[in-house]
PDB file of N, CA and C in Angstrom:
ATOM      1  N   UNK A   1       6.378  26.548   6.508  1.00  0.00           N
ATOM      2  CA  UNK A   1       6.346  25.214   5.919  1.00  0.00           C
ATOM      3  C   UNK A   1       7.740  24.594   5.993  1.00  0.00           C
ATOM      4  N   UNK A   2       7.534  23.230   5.842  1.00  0.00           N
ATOM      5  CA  UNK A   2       9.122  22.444   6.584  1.00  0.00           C
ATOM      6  C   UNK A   2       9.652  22.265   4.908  1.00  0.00           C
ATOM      7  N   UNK A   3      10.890  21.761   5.024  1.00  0.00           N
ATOM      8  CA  UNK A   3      11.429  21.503   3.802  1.00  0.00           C
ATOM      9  C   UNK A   3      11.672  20.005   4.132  1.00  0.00           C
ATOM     10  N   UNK A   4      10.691  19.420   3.996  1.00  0.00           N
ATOM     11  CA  UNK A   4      10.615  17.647   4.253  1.00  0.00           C
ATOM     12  C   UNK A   4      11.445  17.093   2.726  1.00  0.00           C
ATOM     13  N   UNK A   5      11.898  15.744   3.101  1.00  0.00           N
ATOM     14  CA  UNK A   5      12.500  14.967   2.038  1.00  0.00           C
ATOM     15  C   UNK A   5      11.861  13.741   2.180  1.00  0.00           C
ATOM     16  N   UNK A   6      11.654  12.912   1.433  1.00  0.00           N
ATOM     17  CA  UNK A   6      10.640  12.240   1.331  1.00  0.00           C
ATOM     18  C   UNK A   6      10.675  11.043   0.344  1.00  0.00           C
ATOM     19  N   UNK A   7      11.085   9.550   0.669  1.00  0.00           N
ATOM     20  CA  UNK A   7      11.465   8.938   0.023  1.00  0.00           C
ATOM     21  C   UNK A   7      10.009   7.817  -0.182  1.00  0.00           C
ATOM     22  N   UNK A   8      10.158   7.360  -1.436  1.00  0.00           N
ATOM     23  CA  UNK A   8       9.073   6.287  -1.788  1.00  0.00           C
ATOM     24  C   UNK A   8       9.314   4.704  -1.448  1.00  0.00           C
ATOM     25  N   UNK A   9       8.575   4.256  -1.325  1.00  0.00           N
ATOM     26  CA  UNK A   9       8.572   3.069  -1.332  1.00  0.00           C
ATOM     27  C   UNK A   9       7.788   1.883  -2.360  1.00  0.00           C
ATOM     28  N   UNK A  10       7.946   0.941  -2.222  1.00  0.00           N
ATOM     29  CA  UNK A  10       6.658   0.111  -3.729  1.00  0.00           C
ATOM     30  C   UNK A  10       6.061  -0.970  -2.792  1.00  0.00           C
ATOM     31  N   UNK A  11       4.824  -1.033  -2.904  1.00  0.00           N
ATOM     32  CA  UNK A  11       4.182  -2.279  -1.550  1.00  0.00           C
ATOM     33  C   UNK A  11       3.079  -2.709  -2.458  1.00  0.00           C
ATOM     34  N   UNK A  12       3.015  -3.710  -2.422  1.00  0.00           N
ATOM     35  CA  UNK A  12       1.932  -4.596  -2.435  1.00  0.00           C
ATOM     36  C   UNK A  12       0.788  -5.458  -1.682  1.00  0.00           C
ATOM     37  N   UNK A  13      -0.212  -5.055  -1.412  1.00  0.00           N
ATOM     38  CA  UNK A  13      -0.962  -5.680  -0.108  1.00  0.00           C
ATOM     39  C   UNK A  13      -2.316  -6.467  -0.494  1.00  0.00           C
ATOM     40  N   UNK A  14      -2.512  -7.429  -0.280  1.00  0.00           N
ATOM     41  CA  UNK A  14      -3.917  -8.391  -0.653  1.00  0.00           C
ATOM     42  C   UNK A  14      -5.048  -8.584   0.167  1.00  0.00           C
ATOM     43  N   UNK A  15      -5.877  -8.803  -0.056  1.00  0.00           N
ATOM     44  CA  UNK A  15      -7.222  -9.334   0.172  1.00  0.00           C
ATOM     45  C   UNK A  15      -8.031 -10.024  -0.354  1.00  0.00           C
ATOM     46  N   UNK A  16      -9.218 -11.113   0.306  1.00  0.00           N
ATOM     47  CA  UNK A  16      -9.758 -11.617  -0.149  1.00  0.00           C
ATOM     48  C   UNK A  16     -11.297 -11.146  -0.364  1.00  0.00           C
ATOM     49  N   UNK A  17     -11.174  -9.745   0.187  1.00  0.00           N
ATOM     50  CA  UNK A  17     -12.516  -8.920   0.613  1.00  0.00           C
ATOM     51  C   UNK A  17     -12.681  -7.291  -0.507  1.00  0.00           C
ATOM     52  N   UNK A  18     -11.925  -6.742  -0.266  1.00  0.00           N
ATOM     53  CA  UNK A  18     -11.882  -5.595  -0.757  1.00  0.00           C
ATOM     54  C   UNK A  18     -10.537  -5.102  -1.569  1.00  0.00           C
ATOM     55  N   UNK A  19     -10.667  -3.948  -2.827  1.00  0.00           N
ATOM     56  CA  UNK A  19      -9.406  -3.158  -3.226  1.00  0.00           C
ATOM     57  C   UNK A  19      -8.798  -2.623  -1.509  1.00  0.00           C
ATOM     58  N   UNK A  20      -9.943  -1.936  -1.010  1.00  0.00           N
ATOM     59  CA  UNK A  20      -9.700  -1.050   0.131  1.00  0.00           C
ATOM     60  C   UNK A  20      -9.194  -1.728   1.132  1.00  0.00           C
ATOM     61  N   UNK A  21      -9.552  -3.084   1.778  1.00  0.00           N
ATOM     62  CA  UNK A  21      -8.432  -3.611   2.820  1.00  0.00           C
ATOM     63  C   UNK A  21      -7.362  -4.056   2.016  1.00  0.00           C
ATOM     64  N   UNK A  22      -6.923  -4.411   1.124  1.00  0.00           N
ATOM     65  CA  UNK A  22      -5.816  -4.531   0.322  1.00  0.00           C
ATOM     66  C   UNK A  22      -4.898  -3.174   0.597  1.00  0.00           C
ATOM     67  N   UNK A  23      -5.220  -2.283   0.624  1.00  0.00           N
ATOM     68  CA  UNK A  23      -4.550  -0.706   0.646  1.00  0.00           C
ATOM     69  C   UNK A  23      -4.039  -1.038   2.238  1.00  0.00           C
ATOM     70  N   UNK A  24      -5.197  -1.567   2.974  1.00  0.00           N
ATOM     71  CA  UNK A  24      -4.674  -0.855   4.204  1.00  0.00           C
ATOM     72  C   UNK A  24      -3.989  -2.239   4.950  1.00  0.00           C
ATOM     73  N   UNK A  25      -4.057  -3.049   4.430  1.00  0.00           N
ATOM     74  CA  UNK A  25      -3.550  -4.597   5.011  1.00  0.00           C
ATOM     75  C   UNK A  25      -2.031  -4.258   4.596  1.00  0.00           C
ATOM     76  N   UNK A  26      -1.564  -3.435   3.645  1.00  0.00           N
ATOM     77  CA  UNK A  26      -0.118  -2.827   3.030  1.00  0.00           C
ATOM     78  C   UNK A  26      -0.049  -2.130   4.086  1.00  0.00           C
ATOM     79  N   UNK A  27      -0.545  -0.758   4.243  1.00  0.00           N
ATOM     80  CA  UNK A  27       0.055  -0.356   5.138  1.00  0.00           C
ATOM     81  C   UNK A  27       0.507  -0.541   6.101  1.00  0.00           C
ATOM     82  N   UNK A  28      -0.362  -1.213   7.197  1.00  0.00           N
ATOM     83  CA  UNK A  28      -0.894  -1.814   8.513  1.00  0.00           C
ATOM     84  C   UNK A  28       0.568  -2.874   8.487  1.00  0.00           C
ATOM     85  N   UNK A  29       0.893  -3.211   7.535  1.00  0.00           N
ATOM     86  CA  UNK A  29       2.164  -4.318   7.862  1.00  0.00           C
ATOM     87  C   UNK A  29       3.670  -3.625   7.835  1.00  0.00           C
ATOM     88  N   UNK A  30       3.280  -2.493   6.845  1.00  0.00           N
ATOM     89  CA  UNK A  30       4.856  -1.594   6.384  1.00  0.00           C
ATOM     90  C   UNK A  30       4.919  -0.262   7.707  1.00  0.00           C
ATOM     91  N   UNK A  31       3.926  -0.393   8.143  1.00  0.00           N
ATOM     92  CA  UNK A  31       3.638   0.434   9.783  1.00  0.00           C
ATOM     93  C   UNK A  31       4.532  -0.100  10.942  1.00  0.00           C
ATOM     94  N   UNK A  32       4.667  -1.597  10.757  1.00  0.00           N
ATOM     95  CA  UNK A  32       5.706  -2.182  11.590  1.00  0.00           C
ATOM     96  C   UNK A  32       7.155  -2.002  11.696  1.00  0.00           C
ATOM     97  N   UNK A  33       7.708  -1.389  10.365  1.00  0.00           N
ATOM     98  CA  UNK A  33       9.094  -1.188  10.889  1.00  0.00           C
ATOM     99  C   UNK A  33       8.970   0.643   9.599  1.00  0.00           C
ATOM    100  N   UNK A  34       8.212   0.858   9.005  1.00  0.00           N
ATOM    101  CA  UNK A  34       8.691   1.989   8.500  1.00  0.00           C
ATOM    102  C   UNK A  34       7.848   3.492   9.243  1.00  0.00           C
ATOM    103  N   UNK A  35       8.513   4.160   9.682  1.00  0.00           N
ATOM    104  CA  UNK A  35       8.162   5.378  10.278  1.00  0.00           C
ATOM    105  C   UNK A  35       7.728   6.830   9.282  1.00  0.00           C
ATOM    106  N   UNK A  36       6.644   7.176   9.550  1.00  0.00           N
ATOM    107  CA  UNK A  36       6.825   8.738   9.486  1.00  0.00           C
ATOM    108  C   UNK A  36       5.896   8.910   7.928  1.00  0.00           C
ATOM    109  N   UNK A  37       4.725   7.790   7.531  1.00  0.00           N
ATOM    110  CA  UNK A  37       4.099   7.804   6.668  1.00  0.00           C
ATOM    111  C   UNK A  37       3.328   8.546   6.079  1.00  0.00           C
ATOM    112  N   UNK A  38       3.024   9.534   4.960  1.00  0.00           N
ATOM    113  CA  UNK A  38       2.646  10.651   4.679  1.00  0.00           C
ATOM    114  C   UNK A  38       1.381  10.308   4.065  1.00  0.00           C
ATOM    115  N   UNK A  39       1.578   9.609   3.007  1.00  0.00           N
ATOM    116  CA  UNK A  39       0.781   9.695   1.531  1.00  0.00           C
ATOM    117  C   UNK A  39       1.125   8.271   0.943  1.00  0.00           C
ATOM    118  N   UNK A  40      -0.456   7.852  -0.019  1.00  0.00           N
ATOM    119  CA  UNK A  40       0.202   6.544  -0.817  1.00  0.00           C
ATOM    120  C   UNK A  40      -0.520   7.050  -2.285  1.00  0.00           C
ATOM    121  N   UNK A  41      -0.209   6.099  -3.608  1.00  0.00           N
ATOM    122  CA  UNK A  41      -0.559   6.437  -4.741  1.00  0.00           C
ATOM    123  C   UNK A  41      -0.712   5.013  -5.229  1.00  0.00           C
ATOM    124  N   UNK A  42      -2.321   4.578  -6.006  1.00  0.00           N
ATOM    125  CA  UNK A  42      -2.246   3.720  -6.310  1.00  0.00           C
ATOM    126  C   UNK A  42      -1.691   3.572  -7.406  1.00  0.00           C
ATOM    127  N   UNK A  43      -1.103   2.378  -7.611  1.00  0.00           N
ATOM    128  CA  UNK A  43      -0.382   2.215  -8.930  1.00  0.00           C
ATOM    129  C   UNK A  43      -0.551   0.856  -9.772  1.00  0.00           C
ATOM    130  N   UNK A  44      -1.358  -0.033  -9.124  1.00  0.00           N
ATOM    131  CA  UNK A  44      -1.820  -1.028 -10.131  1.00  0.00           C
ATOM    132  C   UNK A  44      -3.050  -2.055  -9.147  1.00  0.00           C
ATOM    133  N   UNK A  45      -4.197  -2.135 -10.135  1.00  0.00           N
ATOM    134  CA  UNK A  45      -5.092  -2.891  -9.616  1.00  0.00           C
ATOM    135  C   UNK A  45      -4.975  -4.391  -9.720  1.00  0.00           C
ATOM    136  N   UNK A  46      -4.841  -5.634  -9.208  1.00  0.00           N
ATOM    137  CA  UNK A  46      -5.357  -6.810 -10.039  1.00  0.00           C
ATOM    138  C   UNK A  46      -5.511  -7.889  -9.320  1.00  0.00           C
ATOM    139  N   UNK A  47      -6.303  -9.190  -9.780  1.00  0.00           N
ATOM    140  CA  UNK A  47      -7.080 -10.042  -9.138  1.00  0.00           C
ATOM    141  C   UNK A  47      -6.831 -11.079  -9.579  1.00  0.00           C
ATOM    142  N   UNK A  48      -6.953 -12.183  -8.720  1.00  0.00           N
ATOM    143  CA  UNK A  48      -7.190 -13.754  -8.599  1.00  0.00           C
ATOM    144  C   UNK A  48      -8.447 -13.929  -8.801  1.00  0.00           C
ATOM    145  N   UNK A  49      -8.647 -14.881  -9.679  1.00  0.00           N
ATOM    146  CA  UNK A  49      -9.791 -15.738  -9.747  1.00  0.00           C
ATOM    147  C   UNK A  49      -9.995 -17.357  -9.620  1.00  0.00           C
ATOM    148  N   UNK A  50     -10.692 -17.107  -9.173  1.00  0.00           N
ATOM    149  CA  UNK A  50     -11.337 -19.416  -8.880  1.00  0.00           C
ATOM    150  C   UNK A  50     -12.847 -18.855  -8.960  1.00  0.00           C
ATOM    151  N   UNK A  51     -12.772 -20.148  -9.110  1.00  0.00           N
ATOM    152  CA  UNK A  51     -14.450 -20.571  -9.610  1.00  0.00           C
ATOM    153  C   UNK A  51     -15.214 -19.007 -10.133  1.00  0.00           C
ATOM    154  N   UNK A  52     -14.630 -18.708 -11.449  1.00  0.00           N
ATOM    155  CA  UNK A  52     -15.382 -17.251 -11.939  1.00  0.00           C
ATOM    156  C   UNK A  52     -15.673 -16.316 -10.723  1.00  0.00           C
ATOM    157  N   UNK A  53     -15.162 -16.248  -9.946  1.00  0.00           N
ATOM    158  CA  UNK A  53     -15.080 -15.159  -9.598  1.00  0.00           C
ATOM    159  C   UNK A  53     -13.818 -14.538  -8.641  1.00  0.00           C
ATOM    160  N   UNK A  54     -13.531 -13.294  -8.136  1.00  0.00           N
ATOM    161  CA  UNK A  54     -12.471 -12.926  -7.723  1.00  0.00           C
ATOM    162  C   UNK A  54     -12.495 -13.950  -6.064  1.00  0.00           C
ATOM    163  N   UNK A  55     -11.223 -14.077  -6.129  1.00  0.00           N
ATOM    164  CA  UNK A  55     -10.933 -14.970  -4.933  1.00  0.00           C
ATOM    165  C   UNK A  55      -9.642 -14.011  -3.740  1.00  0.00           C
ATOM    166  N   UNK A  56      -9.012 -13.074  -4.809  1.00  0.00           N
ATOM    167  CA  UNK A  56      -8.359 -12.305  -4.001  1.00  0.00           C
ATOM    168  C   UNK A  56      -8.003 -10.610  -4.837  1.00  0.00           C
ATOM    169  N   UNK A  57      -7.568  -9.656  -3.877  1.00  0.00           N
ATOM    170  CA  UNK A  57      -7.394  -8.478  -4.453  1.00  0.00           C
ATOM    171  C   UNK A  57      -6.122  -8.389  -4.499  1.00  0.00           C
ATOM    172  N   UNK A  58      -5.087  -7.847  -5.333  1.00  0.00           N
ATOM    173  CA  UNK A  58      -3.732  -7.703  -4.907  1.00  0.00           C
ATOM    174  C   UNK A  58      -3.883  -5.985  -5.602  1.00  0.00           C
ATOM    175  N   UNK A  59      -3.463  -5.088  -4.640  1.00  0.00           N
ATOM    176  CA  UNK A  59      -3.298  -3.382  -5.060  1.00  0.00           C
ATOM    177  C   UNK A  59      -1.824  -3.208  -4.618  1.00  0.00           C
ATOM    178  N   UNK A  60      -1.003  -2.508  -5.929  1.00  0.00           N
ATOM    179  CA  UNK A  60       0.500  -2.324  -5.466  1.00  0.00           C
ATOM    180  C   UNK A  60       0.213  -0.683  -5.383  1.00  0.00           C
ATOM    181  N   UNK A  61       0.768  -0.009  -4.232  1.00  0.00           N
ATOM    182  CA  UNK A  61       1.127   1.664  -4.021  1.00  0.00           C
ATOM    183  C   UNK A  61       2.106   1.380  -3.668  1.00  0.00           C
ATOM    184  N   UNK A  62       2.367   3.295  -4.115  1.00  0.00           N
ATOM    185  CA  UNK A  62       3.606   3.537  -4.139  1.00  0.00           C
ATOM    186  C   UNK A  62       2.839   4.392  -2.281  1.00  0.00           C
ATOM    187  N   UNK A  63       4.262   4.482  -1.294  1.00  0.00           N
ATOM    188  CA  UNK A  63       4.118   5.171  -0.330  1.00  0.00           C
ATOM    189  C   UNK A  63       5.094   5.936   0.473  1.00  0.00           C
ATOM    190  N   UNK A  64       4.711   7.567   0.581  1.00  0.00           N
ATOM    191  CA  UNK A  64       5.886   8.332   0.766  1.00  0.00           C
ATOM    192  C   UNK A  64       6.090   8.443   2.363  1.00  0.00           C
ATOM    193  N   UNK A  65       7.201   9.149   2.552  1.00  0.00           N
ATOM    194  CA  UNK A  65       7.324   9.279   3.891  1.00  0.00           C
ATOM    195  C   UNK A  65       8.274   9.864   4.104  1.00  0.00           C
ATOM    196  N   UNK A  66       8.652  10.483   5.597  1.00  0.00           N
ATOM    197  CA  UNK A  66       9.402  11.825   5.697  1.00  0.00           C
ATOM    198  C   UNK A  66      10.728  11.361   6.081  1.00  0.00           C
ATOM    199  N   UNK A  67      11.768  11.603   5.778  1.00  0.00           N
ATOM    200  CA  UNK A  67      12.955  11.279   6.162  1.00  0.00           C
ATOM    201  C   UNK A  67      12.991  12.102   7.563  1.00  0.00           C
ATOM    202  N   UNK A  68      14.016  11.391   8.720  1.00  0.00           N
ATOM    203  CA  UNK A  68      14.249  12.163   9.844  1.00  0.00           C
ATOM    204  C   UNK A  68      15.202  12.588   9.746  1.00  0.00           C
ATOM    205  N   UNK A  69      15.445  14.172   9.719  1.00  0.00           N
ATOM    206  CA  UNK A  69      16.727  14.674  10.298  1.00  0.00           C
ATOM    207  C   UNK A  69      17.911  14.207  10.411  1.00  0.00           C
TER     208      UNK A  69
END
């Protein structure tokens, strides 16, 4: 087993569809310049509303990743 180091990050990602593309619309953007992504942890749910009902998702994770060498 490696002795990885592993620093966090805090992201926030939205949707107007799902918690779950919210998760991955975060990643999918922090994929563009951050390397070497392990693991995420959700850490807060919450929503927009218009006209009674949800109009958008906003999910903040936390997301780890491996430092290089």
């Amino acid at each position: 087993m490696e002795n990885n180091v592993y620093k966090l990050i805090e992201l926030t990602g939205t949707s107007p569809d799902s918690i779950e593309d919210a998760v991955n619309n975060a990643l999918k953007q922090a994929g563009k310049t951050v390397r070497n992504m392990r693991w995420f942890t959700v850490e807060e749910t919450r929503g927009a509303i218009h006209e009674n009902g949800v109009s958008q998702w906003q999910v903040t994770i936390k997301v780890g990743f491996t430092l290089e060498p």
